[in-house]
C-alpha atoms as a PDB file:
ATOM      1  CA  UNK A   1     -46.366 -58.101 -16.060  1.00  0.00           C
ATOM      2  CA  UNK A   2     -49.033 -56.434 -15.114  1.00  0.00           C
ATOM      3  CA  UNK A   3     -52.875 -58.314 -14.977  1.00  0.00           C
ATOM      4  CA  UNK A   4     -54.894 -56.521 -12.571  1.00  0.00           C
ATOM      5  CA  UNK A   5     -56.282 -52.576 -11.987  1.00  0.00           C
ATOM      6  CA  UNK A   6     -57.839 -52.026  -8.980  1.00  0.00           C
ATOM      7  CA  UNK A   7     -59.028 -48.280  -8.521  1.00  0.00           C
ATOM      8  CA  UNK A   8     -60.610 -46.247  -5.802  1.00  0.00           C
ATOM      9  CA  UNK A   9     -63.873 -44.910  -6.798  1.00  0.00           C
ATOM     10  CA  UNK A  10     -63.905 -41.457  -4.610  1.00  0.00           C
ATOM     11  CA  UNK A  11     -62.228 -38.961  -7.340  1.00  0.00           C
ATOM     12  CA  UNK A  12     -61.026 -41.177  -9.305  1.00  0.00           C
ATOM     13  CA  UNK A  13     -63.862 -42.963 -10.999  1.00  0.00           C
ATOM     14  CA  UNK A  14     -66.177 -40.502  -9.073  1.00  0.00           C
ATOM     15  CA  UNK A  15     -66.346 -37.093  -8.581  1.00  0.00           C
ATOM     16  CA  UNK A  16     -67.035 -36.098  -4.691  1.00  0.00           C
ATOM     17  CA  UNK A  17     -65.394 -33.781  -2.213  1.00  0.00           C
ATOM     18  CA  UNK A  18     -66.741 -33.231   1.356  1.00  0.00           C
ATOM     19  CA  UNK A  19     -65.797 -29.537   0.660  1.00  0.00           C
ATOM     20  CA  UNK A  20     -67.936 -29.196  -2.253  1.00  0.00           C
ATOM     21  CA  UNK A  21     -70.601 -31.020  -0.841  1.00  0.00           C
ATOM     22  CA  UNK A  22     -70.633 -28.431   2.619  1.00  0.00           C
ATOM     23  CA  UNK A  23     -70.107 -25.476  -0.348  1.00  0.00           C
ATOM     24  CA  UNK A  24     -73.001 -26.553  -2.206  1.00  0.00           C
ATOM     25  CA  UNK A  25     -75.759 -25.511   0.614  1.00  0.00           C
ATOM     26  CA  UNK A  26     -74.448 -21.512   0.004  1.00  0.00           C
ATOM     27  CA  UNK A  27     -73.197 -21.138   4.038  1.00  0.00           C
ATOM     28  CA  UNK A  28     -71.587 -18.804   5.457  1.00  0.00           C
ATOM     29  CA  UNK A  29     -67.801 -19.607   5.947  1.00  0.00           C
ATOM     30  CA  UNK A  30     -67.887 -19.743   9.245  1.00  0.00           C
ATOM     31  CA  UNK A  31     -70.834 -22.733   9.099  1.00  0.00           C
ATOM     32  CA  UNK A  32     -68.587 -24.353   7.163  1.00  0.00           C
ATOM     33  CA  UNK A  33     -65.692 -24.010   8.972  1.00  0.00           C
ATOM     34  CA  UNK A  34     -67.794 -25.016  11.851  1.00  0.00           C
ATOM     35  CA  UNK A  35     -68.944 -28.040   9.673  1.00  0.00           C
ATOM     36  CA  UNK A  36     -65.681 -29.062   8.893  1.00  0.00           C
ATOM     37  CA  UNK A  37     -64.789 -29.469  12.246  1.00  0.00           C
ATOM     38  CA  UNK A  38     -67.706 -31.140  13.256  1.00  0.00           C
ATOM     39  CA  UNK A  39     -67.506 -33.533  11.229  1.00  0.00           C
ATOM     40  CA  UNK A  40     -64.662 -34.042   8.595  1.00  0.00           C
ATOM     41  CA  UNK A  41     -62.070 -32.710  11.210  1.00  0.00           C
ATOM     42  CA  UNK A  42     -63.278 -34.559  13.934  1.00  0.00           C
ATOM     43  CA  UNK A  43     -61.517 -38.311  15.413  1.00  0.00           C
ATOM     44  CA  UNK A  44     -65.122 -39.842  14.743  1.00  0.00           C
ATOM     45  CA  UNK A  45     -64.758 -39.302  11.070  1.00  0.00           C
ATOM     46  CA  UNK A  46     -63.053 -42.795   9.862  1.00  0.00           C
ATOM     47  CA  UNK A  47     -66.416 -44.356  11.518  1.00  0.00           C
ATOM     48  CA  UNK A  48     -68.265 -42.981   8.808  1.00  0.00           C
ATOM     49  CA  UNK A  49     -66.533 -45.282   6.498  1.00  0.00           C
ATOM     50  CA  UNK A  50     -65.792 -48.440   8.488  1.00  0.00           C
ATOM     51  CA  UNK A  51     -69.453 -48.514   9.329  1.00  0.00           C
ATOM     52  CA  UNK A  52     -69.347 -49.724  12.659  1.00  0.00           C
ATOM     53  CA  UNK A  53     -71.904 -47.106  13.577  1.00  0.00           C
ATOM     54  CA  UNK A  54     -75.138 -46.351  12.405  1.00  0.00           C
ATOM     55  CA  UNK A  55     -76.075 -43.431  10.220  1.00  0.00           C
ATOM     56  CA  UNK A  56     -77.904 -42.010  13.529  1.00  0.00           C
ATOM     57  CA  UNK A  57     -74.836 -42.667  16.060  1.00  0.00           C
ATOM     58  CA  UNK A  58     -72.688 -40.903  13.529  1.00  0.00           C
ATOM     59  CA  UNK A  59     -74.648 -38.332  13.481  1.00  0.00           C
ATOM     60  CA  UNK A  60     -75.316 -37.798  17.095  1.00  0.00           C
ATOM     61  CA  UNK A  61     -71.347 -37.949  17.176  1.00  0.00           C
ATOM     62  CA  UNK A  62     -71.224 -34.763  15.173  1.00  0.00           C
ATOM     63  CA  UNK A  63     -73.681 -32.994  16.650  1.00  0.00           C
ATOM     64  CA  UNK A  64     -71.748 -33.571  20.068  1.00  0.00           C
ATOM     65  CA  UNK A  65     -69.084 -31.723  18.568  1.00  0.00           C
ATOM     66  CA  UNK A  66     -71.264 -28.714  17.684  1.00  0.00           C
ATOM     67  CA  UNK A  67     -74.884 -28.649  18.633  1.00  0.00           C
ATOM     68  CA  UNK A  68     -75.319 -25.221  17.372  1.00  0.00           C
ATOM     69  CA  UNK A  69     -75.506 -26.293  14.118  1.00  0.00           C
ATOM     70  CA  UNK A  70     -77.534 -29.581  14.226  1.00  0.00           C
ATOM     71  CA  UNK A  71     -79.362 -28.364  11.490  1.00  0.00           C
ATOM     72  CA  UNK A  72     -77.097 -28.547   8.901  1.00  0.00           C
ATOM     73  CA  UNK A  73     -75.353 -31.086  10.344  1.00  0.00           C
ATOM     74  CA  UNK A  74     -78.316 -33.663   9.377  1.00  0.00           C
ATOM     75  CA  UNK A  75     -79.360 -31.177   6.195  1.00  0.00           C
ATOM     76  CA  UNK A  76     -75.758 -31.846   4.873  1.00  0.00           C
ATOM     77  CA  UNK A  77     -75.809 -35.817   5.691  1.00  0.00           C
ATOM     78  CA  UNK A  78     -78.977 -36.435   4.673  1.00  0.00           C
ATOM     79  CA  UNK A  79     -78.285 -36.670   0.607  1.00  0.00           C
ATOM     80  CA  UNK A  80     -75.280 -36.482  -1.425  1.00  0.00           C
ATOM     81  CA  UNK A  81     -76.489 -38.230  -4.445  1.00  0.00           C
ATOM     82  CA  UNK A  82     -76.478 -34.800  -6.080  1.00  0.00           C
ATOM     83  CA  UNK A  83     -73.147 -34.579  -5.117  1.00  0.00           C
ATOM     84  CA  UNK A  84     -71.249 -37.777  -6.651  1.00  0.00           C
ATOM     85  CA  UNK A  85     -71.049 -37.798 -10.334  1.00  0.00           C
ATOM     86  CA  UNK A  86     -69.271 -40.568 -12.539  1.00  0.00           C
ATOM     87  CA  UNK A  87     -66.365 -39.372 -14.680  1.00  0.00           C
ATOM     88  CA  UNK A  88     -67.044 -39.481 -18.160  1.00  0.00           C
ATOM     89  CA  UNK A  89     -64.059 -41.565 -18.643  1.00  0.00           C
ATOM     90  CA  UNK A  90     -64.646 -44.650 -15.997  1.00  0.00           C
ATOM     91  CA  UNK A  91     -67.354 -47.084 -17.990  1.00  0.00           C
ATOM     92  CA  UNK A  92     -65.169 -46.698 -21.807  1.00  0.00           C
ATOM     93  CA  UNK A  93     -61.678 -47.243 -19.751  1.00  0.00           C
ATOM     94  CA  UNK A  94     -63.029 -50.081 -17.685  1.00  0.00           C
ATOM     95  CA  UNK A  95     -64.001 -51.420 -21.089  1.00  0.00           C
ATOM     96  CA  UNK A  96     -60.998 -50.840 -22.552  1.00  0.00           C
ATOM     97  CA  UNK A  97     -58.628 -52.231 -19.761  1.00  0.00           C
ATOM     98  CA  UNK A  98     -60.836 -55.435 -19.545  1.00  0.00           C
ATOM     99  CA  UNK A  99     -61.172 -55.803 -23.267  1.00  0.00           C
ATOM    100  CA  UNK A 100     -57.390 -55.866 -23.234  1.00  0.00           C
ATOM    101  CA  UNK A 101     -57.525 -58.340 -21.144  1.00  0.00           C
ATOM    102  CA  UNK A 102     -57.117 -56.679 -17.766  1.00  0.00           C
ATOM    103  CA  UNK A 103     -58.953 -57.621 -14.453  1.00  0.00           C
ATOM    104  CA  UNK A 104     -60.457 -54.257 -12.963  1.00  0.00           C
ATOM    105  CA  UNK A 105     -61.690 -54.135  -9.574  1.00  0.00           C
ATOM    106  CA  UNK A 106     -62.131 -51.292  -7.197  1.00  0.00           C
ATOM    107  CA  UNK A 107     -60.718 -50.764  -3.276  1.00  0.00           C
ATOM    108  CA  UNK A 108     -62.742 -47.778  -1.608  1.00  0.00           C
ATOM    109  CA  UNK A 109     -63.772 -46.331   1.835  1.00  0.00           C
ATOM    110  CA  UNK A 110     -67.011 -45.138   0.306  1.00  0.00           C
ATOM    111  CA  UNK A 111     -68.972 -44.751   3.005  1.00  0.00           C
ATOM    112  CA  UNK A 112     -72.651 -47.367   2.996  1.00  0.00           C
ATOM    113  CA  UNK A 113     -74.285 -44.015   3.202  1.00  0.00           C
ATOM    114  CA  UNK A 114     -72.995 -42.183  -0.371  1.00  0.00           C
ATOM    115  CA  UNK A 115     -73.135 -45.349  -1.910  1.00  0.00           C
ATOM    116  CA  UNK A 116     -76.675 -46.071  -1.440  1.00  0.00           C
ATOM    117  CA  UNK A 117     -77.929 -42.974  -1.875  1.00  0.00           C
ATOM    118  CA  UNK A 118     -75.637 -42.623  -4.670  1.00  0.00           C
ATOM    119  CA  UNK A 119     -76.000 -46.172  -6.497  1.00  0.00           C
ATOM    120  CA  UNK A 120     -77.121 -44.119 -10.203  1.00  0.00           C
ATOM    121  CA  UNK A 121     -73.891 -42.702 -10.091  1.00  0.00           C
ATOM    122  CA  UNK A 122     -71.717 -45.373  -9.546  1.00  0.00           C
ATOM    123  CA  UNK A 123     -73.591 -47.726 -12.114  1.00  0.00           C
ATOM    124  CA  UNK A 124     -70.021 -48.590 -13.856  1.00  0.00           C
ATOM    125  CA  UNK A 125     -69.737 -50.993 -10.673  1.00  0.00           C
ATOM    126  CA  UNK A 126     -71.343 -53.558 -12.527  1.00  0.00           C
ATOM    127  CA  UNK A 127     -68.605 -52.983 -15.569  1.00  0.00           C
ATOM    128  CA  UNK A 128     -66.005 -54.185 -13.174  1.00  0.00           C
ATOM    129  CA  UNK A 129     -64.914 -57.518 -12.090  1.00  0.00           C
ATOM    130  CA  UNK A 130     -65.417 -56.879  -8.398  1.00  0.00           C
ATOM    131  CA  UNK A 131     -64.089 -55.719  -5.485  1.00  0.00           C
ATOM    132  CA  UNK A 132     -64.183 -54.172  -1.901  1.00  0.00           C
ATOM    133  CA  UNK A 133     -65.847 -51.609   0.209  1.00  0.00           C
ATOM    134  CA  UNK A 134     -64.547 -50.862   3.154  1.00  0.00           C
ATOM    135  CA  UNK A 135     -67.853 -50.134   5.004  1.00  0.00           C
ATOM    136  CA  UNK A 136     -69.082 -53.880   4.064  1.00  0.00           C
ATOM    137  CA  UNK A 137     -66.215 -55.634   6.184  1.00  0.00           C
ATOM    138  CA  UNK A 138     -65.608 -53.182   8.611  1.00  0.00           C
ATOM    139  CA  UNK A 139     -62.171 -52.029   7.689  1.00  0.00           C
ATOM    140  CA  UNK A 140     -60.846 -49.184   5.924  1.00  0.00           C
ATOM    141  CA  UNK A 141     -57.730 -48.045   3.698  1.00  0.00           C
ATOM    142  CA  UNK A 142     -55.002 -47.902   4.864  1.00  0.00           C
ATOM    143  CA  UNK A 143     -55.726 -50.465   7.407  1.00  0.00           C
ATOM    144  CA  UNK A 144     -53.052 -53.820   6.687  1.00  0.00           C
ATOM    145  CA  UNK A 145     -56.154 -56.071   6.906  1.00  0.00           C
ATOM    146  CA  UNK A 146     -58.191 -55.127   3.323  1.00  0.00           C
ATOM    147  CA  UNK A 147     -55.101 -55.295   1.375  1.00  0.00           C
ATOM    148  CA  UNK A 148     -54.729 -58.578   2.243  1.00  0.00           C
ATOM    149  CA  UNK A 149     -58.548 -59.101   2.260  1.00  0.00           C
ATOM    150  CA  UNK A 150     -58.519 -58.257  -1.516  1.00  0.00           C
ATOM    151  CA  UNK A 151     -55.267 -60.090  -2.575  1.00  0.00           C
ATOM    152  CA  UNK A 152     -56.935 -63.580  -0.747  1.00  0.00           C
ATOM    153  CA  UNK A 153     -60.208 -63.457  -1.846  1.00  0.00           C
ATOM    154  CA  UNK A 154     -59.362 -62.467  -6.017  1.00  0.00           C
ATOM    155  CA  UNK A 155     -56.320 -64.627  -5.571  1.00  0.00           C
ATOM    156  CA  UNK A 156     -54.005 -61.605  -6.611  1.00  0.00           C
ATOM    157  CA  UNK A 157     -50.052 -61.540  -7.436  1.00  0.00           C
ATOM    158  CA  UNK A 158     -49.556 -57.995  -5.719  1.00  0.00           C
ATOM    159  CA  UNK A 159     -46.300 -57.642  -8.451  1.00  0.00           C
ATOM    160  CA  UNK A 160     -49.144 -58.104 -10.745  1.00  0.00           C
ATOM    161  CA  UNK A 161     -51.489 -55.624  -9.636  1.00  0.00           C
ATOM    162  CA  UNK A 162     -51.433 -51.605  -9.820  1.00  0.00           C
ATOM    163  CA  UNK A 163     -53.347 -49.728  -7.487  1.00  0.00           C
ATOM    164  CA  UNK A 164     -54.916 -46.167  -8.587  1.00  0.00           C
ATOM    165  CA  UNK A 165     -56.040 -44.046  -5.602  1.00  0.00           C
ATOM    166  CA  UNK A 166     -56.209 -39.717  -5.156  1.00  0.00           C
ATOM    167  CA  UNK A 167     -54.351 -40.471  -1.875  1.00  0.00           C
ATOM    168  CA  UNK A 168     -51.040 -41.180  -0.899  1.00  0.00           C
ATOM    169  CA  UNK A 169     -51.296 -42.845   2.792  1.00  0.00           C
ATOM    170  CA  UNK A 170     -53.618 -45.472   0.818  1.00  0.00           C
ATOM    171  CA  UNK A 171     -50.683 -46.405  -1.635  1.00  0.00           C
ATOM    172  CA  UNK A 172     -48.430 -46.538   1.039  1.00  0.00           C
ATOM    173  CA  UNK A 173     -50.623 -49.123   2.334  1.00  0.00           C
ATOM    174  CA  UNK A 174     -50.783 -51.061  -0.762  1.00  0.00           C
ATOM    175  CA  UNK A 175     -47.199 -50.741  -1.577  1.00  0.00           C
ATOM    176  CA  UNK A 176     -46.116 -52.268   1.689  1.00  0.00           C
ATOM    177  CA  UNK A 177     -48.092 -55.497  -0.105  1.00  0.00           C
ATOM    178  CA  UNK A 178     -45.785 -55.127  -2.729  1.00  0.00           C
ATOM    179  CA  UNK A 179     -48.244 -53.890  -5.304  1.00  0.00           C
ATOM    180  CA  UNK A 180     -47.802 -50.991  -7.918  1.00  0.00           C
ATOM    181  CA  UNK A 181     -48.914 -47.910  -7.094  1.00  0.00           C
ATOM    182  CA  UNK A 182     -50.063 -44.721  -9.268  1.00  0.00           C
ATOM    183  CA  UNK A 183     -51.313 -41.249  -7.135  1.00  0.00           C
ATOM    184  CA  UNK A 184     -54.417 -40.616  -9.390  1.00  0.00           C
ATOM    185  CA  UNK A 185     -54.355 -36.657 -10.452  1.00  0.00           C
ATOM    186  CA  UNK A 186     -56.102 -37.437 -13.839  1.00  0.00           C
ATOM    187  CA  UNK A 187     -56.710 -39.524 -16.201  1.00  0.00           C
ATOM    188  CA  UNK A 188     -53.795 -38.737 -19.262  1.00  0.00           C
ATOM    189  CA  UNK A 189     -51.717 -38.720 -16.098  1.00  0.00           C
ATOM    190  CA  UNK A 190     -52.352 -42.526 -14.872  1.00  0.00           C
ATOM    191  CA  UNK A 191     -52.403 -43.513 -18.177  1.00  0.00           C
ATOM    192  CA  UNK A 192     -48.963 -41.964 -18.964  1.00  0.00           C
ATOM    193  CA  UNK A 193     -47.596 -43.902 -15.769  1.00  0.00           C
ATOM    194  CA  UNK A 194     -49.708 -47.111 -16.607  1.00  0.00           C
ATOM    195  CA  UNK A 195     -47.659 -47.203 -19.870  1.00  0.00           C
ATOM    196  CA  UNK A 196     -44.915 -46.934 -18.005  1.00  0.00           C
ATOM    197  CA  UNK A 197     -45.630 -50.031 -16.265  1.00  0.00           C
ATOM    198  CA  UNK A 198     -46.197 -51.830 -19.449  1.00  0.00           C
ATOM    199  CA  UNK A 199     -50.140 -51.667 -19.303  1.00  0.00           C
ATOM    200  CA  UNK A 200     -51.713 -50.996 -22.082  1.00  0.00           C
ATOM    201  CA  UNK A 201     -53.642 -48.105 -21.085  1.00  0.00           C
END
């Protein structure tokens, strides 16, 4: 029997994508090719979510891979609150699930960065009945460690829990924990396979 949802917030209950966010400032394609690289594409990315670095080391990482375009390197990093949006669906579904009796909580590699600058967007946190972000303890889906991070500190039954995240690798993680997994492509979707699982969705 299922009793807990845990979700990933990054397009699942959030809308963001580094590829929309680099398409948003109108360059060229071959900035943001050159953008990509620097940055999404580049070993140093992950440190952007563990948080081990500081916004400024990060960013002097990136520009080491391309200081041609150090401009829009930092214009690019320096806000993305315009760029995350909450899905319509995430505050009524958290609702639901927890008025059904369901313990929601959320397991993310949102970076410190988006989520301060974009804490109005992500205001169904509070909805929820906790959780974990990677950046806080330093570790990052699909590392072992905040799997078992989550299950010890909420005192979870992984065959009791179903994980919804946009990206396989991360289940894979999870499922190795022997928790349920669901690869988020919508909501009707999850639902459909949450029903499955005997939630009532």
């Amino acid at each position: 029997m299922i009793t807990t949802i845990i979700f990933d917030i990054g397009n699942v209950l959030a809308d963001f994508t580094w590829e929309a966010h680099y398409r948003s400032f109108g360059y060229s394609e071959e900035i943001f090719e050159r953008l990509a690289n620097a940055t999404v594409k580049s070993p140093m990315w992950n440190e952007v979510d563990r948080g081990v670095m500081s916004e400024e080391e990060i960013i002097q990482g990136f520009i080491e891979n391309d200081p041609g375009i150090e401009k829009e390197i930092r214009e690019t990093l320096r806000d993305k609150s315009t760029s995350v949006s909450r899905n319509d669906y995430a505050i009524p579904w958290i609702q639901e699930l927890k008025g059904k009796g369901y313990r929601c909580l959320y397991l993310s590699n949102f970076s410190e960065s988006a989520h301060v600058q974009c804490a109005a967007a992500l205001d169904f946190l509070p909805y929820m009945d906790g959780g974990i972000l990677s950046y806080q303890e330093k570790i990052i889906k699909p590392m072992p460690e905040i799997y078992q991070l989550l299950i010890d500190r909420y005192g979870l039954v992984p065959e009791e829990c179903v994980f919804l995240d946009d990206t396989q690798k991360n289940l894979d993680g999870a499922e190795k924990f022997g928790i349920h997994t669901i690869l988020f492509r919508n909501q009707a979707q999850a639902v459909e396979e949450l029903r499955r699982l005997g939630v009532e969705a």
